[in-house]
PDB file of N, CA and C in Angstrom:
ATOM      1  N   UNK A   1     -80.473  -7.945 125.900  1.00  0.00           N
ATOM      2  CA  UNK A   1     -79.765  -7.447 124.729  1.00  0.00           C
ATOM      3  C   UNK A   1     -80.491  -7.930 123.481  1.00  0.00           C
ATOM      4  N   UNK A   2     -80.574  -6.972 122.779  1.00  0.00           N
ATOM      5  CA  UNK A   2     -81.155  -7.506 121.027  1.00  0.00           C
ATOM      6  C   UNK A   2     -80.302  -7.411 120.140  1.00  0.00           C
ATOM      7  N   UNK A   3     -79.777  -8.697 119.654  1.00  0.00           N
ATOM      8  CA  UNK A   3     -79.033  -8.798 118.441  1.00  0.00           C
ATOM      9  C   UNK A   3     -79.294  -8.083 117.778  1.00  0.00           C
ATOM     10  N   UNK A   4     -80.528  -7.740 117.275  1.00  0.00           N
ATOM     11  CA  UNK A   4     -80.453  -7.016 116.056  1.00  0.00           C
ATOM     12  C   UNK A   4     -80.477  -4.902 116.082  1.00  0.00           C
ATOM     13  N   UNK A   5     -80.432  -4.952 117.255  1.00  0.00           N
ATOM     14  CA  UNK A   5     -80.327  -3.497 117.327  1.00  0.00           C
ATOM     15  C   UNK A   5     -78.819  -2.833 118.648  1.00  0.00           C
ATOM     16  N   UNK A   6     -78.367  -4.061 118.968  1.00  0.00           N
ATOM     17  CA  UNK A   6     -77.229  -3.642 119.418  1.00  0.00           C
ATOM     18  C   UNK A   6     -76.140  -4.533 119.574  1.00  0.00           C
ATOM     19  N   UNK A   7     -74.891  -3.561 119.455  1.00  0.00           N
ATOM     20  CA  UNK A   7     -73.556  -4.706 119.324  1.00  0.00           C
ATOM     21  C   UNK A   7     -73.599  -6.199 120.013  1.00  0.00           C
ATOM     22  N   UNK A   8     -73.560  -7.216 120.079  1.00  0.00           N
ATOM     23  CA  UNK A   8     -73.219  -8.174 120.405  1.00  0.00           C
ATOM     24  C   UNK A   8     -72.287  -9.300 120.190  1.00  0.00           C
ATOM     25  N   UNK A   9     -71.915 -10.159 120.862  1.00  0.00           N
ATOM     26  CA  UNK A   9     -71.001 -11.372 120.696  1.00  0.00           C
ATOM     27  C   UNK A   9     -72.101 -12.426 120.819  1.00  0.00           C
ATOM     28  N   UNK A  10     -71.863 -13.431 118.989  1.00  0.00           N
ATOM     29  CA  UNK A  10     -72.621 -14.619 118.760  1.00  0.00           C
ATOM     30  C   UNK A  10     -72.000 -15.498 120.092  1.00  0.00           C
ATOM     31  N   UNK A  11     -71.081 -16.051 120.610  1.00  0.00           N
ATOM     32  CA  UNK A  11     -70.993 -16.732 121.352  1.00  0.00           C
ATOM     33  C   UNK A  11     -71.786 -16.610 122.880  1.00  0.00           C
ATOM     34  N   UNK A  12     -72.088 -15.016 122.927  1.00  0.00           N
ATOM     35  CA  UNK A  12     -72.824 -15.210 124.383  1.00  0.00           C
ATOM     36  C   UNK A  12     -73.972 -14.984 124.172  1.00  0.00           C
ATOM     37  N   UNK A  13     -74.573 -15.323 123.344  1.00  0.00           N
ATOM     38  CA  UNK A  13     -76.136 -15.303 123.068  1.00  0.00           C
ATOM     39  C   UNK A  13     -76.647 -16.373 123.706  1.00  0.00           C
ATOM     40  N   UNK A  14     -76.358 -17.427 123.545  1.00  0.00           N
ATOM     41  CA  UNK A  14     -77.307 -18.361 124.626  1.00  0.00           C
ATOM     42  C   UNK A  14     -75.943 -19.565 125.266  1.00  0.00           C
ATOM     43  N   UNK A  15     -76.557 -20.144 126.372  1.00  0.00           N
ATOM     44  CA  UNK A  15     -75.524 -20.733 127.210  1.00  0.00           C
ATOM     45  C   UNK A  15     -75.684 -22.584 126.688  1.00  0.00           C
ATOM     46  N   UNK A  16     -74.484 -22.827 127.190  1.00  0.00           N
ATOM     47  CA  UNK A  16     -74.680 -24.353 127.270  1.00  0.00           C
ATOM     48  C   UNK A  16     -75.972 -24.981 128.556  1.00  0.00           C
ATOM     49  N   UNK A  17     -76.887 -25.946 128.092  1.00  0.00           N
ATOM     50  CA  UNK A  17     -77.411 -27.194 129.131  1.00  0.00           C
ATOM     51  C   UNK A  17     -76.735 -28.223 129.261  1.00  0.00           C
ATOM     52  N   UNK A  18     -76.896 -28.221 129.922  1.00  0.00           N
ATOM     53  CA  UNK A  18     -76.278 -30.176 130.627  1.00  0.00           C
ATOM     54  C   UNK A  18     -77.209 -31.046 129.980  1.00  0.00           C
ATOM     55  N   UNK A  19     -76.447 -31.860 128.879  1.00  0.00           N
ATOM     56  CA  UNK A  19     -77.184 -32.822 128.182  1.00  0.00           C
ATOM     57  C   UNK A  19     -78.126 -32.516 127.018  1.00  0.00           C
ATOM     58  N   UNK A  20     -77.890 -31.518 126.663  1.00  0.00           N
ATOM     59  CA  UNK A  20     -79.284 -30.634 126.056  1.00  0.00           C
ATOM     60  C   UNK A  20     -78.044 -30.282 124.101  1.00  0.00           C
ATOM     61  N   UNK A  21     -78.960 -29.864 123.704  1.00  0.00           N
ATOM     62  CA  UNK A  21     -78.963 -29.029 122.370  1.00  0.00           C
ATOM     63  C   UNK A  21     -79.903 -27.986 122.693  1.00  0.00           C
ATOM     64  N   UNK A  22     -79.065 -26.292 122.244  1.00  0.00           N
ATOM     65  CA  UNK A  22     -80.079 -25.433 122.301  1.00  0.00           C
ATOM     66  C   UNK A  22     -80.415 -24.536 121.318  1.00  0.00           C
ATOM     67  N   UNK A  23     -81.092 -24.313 121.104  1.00  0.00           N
ATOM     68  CA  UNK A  23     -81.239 -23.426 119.871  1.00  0.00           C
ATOM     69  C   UNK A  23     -81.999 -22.020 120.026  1.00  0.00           C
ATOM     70  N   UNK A  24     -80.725 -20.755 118.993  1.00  0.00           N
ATOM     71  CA  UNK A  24     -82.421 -19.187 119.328  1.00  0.00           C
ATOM     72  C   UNK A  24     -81.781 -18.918 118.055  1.00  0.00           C
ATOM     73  N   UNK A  25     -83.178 -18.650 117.087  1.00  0.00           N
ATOM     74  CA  UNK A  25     -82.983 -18.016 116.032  1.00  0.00           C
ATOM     75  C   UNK A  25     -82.954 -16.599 116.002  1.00  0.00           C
ATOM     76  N   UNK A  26     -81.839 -16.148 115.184  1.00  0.00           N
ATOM     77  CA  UNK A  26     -81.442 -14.645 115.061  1.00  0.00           C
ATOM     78  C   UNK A  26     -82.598 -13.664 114.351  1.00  0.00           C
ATOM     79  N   UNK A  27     -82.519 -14.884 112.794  1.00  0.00           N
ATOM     80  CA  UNK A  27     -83.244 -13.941 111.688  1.00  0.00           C
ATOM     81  C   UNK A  27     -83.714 -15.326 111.206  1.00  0.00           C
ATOM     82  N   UNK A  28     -85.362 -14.957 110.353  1.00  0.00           N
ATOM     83  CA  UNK A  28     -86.106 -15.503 110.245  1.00  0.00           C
ATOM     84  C   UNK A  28     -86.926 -15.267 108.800  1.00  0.00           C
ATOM     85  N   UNK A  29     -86.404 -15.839 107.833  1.00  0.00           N
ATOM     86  CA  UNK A  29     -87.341 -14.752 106.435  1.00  0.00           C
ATOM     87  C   UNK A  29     -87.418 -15.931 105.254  1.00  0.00           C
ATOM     88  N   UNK A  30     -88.429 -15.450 104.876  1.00  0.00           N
ATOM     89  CA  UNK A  30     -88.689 -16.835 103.475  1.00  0.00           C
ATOM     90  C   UNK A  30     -87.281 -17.133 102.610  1.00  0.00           C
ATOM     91  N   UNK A  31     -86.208 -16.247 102.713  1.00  0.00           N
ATOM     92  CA  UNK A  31     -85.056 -16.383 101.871  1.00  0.00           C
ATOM     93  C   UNK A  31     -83.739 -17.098 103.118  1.00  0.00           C
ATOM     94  N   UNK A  32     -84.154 -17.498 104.006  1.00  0.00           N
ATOM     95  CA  UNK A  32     -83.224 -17.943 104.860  1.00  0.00           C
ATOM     96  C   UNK A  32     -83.167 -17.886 106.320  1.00  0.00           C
ATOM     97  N   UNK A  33     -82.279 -18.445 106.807  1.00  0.00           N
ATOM     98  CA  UNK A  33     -81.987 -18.286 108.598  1.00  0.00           C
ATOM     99  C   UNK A  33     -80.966 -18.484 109.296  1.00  0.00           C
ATOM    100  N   UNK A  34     -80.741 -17.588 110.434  1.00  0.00           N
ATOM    101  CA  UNK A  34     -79.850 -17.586 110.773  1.00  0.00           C
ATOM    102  C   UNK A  34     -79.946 -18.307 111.877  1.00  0.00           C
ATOM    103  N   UNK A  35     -79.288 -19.356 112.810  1.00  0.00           N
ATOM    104  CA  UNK A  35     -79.947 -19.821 114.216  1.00  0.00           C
ATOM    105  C   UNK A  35     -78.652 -19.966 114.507  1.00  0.00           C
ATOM    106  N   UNK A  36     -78.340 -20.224 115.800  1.00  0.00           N
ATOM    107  CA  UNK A  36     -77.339 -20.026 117.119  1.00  0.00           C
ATOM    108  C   UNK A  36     -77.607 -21.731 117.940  1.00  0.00           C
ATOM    109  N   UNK A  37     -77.124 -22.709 117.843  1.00  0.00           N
ATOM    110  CA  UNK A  37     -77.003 -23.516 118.212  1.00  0.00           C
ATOM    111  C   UNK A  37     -75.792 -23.814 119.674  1.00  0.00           C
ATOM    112  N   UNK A  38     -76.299 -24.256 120.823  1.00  0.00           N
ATOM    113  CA  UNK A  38     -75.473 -24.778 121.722  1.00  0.00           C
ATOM    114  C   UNK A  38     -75.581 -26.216 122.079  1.00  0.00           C
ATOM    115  N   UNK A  39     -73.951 -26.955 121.899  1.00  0.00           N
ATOM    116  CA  UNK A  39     -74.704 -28.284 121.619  1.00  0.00           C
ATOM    117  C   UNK A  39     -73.405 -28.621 123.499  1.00  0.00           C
ATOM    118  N   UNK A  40     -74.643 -29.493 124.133  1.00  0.00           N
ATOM    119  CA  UNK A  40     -73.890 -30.610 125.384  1.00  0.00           C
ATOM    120  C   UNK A  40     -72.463 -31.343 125.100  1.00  0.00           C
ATOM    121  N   UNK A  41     -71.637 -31.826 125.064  1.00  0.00           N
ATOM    122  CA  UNK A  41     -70.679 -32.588 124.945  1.00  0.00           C
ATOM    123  C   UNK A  41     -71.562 -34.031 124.850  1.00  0.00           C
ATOM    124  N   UNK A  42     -70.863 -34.797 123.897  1.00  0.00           N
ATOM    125  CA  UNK A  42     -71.724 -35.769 123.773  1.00  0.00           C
ATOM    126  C   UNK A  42     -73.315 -35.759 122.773  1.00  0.00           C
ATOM    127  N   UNK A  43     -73.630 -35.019 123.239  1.00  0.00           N
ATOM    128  CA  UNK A  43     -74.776 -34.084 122.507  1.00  0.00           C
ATOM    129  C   UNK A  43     -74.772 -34.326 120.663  1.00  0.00           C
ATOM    130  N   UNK A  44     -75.697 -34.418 119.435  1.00  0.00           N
ATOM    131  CA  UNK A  44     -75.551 -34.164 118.590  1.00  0.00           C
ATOM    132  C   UNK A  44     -76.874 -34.417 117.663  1.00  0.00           C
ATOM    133  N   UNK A  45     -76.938 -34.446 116.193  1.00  0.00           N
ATOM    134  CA  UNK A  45     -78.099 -34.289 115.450  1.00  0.00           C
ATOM    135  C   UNK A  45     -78.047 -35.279 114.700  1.00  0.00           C
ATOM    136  N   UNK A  46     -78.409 -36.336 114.655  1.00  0.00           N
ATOM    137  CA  UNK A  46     -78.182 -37.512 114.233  1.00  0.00           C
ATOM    138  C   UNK A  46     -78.466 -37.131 112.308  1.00  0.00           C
ATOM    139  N   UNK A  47     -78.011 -37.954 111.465  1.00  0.00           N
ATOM    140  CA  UNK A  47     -77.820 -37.639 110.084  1.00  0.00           C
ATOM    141  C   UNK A  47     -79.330 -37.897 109.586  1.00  0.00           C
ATOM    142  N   UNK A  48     -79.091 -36.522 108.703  1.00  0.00           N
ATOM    143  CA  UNK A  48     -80.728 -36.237 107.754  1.00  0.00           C
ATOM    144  C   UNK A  48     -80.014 -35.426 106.375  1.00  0.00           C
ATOM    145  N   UNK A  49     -81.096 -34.391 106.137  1.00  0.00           N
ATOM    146  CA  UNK A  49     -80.841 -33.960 105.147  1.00  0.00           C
ATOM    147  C   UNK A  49     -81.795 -32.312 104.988  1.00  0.00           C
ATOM    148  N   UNK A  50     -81.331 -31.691 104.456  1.00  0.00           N
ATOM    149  CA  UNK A  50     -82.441 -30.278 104.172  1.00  0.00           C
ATOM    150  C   UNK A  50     -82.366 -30.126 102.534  1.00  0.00           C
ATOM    151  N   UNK A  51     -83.285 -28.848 102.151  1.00  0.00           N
ATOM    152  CA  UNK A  51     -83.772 -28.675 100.757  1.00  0.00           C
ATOM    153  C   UNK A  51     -82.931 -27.657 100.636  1.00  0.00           C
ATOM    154  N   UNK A  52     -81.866 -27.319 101.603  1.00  0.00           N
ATOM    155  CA  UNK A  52     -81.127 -25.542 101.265  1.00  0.00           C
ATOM    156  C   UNK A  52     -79.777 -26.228 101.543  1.00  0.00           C
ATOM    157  N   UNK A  53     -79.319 -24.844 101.103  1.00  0.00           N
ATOM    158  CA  UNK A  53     -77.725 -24.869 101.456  1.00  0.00           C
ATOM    159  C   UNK A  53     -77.558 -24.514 102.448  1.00  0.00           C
ATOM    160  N   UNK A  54     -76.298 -25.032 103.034  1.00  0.00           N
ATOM    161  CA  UNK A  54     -76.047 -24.543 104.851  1.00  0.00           C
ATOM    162  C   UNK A  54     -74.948 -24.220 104.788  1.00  0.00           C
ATOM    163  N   UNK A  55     -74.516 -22.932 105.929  1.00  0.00           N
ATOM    164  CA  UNK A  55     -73.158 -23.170 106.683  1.00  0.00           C
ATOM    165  C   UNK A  55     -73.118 -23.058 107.645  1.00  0.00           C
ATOM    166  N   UNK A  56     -71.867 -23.732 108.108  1.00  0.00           N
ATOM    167  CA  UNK A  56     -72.010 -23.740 109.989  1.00  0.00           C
ATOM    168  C   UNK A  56     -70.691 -23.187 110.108  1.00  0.00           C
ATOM    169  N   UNK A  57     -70.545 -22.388 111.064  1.00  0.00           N
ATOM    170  CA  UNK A  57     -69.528 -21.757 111.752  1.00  0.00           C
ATOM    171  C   UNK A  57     -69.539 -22.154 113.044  1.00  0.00           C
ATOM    172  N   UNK A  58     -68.116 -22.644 113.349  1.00  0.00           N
ATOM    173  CA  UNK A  58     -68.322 -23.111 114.970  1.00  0.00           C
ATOM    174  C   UNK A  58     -67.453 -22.176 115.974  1.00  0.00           C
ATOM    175  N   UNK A  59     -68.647 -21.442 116.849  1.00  0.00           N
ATOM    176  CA  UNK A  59     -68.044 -20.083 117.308  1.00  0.00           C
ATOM    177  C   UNK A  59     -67.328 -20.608 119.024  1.00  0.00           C
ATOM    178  N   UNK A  60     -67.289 -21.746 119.233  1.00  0.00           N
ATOM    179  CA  UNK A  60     -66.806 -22.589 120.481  1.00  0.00           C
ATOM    180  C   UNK A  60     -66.752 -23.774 120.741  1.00  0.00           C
ATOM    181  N   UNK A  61     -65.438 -24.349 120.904  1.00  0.00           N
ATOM    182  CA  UNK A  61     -65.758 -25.907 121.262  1.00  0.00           C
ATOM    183  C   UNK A  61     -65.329 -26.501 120.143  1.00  0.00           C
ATOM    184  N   UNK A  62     -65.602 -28.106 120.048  1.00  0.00           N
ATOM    185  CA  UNK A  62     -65.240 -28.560 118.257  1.00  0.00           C
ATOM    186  C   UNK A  62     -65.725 -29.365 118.765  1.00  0.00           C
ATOM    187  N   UNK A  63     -66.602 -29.791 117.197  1.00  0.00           N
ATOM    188  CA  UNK A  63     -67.219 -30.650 116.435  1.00  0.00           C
ATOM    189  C   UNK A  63     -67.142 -31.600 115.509  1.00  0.00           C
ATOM    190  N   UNK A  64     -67.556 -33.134 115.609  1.00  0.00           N
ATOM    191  CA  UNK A  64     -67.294 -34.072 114.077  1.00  0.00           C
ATOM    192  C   UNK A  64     -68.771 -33.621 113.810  1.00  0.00           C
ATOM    193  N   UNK A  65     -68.339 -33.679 112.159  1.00  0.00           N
ATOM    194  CA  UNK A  65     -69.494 -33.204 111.557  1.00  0.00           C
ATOM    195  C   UNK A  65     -69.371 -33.846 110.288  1.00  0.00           C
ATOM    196  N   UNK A  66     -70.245 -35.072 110.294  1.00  0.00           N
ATOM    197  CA  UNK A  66     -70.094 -36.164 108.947  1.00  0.00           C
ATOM    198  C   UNK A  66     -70.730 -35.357 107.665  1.00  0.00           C
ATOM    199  N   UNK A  67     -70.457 -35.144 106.839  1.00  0.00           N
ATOM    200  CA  UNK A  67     -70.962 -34.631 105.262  1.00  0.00           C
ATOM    201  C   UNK A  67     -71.145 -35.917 104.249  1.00  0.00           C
ATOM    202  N   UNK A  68     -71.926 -36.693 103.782  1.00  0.00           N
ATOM    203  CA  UNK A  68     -72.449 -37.355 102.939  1.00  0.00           C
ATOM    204  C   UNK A  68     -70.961 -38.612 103.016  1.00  0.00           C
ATOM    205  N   UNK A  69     -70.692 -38.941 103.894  1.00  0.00           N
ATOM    206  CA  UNK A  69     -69.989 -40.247 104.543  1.00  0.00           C
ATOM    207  C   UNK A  69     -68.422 -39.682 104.717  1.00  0.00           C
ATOM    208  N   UNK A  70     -68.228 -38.466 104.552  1.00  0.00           N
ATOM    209  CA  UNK A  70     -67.175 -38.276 105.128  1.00  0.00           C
ATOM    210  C   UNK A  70     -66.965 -36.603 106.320  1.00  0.00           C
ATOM    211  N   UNK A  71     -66.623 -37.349 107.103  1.00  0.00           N
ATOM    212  CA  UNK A  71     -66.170 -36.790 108.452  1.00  0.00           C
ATOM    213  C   UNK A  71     -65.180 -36.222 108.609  1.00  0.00           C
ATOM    214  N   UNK A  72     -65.381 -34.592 109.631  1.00  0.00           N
ATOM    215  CA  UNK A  72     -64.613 -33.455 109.951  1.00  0.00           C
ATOM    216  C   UNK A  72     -64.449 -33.482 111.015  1.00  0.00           C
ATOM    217  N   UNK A  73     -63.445 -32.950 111.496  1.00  0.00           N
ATOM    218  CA  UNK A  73     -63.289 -32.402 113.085  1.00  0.00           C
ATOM    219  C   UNK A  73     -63.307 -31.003 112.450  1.00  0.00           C
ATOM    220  N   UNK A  74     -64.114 -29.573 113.111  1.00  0.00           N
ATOM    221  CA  UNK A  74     -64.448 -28.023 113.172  1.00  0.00           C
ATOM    222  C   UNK A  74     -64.123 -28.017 114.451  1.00  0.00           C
ATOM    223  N   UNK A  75     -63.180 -27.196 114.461  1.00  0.00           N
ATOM    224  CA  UNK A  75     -62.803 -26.610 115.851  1.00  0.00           C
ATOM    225  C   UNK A  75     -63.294 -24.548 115.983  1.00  0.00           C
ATOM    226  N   UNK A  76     -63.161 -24.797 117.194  1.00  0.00           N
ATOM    227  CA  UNK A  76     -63.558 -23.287 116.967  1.00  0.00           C
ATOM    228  C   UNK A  76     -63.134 -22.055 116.361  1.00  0.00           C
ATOM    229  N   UNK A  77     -63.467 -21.405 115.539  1.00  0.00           N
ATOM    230  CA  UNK A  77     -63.417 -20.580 114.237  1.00  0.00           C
ATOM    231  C   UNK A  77     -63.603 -21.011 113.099  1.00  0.00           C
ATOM    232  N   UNK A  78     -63.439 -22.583 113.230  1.00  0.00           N
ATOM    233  CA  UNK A  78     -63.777 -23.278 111.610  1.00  0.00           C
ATOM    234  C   UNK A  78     -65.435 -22.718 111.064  1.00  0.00           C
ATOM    235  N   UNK A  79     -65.336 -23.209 109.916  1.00  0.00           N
ATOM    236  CA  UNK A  79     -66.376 -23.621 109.268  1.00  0.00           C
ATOM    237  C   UNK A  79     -66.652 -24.681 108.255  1.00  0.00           C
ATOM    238  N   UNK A  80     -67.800 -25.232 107.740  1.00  0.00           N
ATOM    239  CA  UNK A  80     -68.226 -25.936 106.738  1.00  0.00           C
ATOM    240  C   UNK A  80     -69.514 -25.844 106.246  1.00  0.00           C
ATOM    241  N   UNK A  81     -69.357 -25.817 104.573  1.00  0.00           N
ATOM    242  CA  UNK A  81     -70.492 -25.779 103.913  1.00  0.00           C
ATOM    243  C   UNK A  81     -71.054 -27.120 103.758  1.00  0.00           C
ATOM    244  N   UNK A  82     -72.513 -27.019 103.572  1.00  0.00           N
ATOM    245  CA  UNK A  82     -73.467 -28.198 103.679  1.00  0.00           C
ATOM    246  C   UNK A  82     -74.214 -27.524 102.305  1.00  0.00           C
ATOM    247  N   UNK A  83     -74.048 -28.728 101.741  1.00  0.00           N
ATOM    248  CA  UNK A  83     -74.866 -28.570 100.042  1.00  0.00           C
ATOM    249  C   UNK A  83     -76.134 -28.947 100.431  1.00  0.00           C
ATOM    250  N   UNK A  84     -76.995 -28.417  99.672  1.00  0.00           N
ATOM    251  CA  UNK A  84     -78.452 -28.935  99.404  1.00  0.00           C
ATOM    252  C   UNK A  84     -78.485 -30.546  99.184  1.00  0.00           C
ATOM    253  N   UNK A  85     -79.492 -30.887 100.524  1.00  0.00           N
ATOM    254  CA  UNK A  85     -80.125 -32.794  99.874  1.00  0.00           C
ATOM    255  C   UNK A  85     -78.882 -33.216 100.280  1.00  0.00           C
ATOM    256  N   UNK A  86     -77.814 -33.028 100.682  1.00  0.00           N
ATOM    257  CA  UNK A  86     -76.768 -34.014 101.191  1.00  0.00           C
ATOM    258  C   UNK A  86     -76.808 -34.272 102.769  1.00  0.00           C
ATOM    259  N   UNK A  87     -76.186 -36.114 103.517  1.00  0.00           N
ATOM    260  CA  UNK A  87     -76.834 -36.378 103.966  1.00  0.00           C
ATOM    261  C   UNK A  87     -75.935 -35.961 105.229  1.00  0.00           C
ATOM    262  N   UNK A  88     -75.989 -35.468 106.723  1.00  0.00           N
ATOM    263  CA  UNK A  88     -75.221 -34.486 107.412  1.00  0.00           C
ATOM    264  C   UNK A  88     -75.453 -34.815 108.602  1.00  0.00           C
ATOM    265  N   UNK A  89     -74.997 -35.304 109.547  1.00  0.00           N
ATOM    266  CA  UNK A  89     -74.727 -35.326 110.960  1.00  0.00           C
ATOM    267  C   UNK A  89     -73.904 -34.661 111.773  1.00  0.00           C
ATOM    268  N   UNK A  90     -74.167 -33.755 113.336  1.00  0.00           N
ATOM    269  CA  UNK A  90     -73.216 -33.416 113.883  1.00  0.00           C
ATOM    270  C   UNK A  90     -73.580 -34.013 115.139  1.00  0.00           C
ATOM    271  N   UNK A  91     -71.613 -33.907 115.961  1.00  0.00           N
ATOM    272  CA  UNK A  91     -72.350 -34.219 117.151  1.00  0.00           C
ATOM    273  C   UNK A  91     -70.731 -33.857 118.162  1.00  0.00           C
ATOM    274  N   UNK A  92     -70.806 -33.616 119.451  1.00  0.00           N
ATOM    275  CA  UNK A  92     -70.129 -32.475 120.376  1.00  0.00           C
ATOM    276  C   UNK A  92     -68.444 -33.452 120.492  1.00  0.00           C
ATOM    277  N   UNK A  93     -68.095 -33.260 120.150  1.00  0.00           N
ATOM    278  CA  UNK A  93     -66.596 -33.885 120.736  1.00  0.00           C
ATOM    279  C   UNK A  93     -66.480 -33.117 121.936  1.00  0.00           C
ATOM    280  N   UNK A  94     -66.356 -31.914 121.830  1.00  0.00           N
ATOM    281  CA  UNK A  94     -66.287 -31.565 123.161  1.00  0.00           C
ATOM    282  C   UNK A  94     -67.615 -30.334 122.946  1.00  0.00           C
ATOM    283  N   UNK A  95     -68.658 -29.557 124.318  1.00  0.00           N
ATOM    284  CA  UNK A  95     -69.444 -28.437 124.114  1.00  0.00           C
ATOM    285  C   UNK A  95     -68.849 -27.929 123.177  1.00  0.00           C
ATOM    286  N   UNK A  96     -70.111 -27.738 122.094  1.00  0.00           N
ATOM    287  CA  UNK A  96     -69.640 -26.855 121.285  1.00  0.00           C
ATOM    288  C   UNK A  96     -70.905 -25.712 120.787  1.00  0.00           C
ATOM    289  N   UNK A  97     -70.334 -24.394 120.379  1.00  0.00           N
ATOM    290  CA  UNK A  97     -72.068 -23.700 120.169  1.00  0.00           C
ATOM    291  C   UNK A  97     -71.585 -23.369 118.733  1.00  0.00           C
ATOM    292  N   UNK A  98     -72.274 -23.180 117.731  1.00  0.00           N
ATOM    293  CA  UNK A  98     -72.285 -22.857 116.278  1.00  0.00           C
ATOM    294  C   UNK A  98     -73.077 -21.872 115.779  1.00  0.00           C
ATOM    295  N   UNK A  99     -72.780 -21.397 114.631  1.00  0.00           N
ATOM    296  CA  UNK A  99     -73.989 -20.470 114.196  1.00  0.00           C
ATOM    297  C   UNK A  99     -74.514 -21.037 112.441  1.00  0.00           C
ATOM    298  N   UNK A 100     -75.825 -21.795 112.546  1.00  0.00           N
ATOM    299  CA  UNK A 100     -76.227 -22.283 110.963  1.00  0.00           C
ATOM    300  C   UNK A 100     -76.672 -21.091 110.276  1.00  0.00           C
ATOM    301  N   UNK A 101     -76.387 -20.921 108.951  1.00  0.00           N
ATOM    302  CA  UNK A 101     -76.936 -20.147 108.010  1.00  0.00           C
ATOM    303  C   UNK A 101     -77.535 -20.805 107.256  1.00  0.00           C
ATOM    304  N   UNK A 102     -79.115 -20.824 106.935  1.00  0.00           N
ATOM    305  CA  UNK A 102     -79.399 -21.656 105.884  1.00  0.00           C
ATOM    306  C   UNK A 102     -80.047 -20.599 104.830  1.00  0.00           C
ATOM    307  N   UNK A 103     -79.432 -20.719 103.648  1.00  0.00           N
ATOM    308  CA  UNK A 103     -80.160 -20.048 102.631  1.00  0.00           C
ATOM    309  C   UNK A 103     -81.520 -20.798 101.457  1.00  0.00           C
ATOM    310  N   UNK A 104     -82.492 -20.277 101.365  1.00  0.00           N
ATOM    311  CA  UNK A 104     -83.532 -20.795 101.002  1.00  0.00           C
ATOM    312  C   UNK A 104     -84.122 -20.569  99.521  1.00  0.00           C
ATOM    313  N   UNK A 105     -82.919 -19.581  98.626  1.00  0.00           N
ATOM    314  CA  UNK A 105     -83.062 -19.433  97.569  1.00  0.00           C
ATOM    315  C   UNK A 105     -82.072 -19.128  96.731  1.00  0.00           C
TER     316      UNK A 105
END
């Protein structure tokens, strides 16, 4: 199936690993990206930072997801915005798969 030329569901685009984080990017362009994240239980992205703005939509599962020292539980259908340069960790309370948007301008 190709996302981009026929109907699909973001959640069954790629599967959970055992122990793993997975990632397939949708869309790919100097103004942004779209990527599809499946994260293990337990599983997560230890805290950094990017030059863009983000959002994450969590299309299964729930997530703590620390934002510049304060911490969310996203359950599935939530979302949260991630500002530019702020400092951001996630990680699986229980499997969870997401979809990041990062915009680049």
């Amino acid at each position: 199936m190709n996302p981009e030329r026929e109907p699909s569901t973001l959640v069954d685009l790629l599967d959970y690993q055992e122990q793993s984080v997975v990632s397939r990017t949708l869309i790919e362009k100097p103004t942004g990206t779209v990527t599809l994240f499946a994260f293990d239980q337990g599983q997560g992205l230890s805290e950094h930072t990017a030059p863009f703005d983000a959002l994450v939509h969590v299309l299964d599962g729930e997530a703590e997801i620390a934002l510049s020292g304060t911490t969310a539980i996203v359950k599935q259908g939530g979302m949260i915005t991630m500002p530019a340069n702020e400092p951001h960790a996630l990680k699986a309370i229980k499997r969870f798969k997401m979809m990041l948007i990062m915009i680049k301008s």
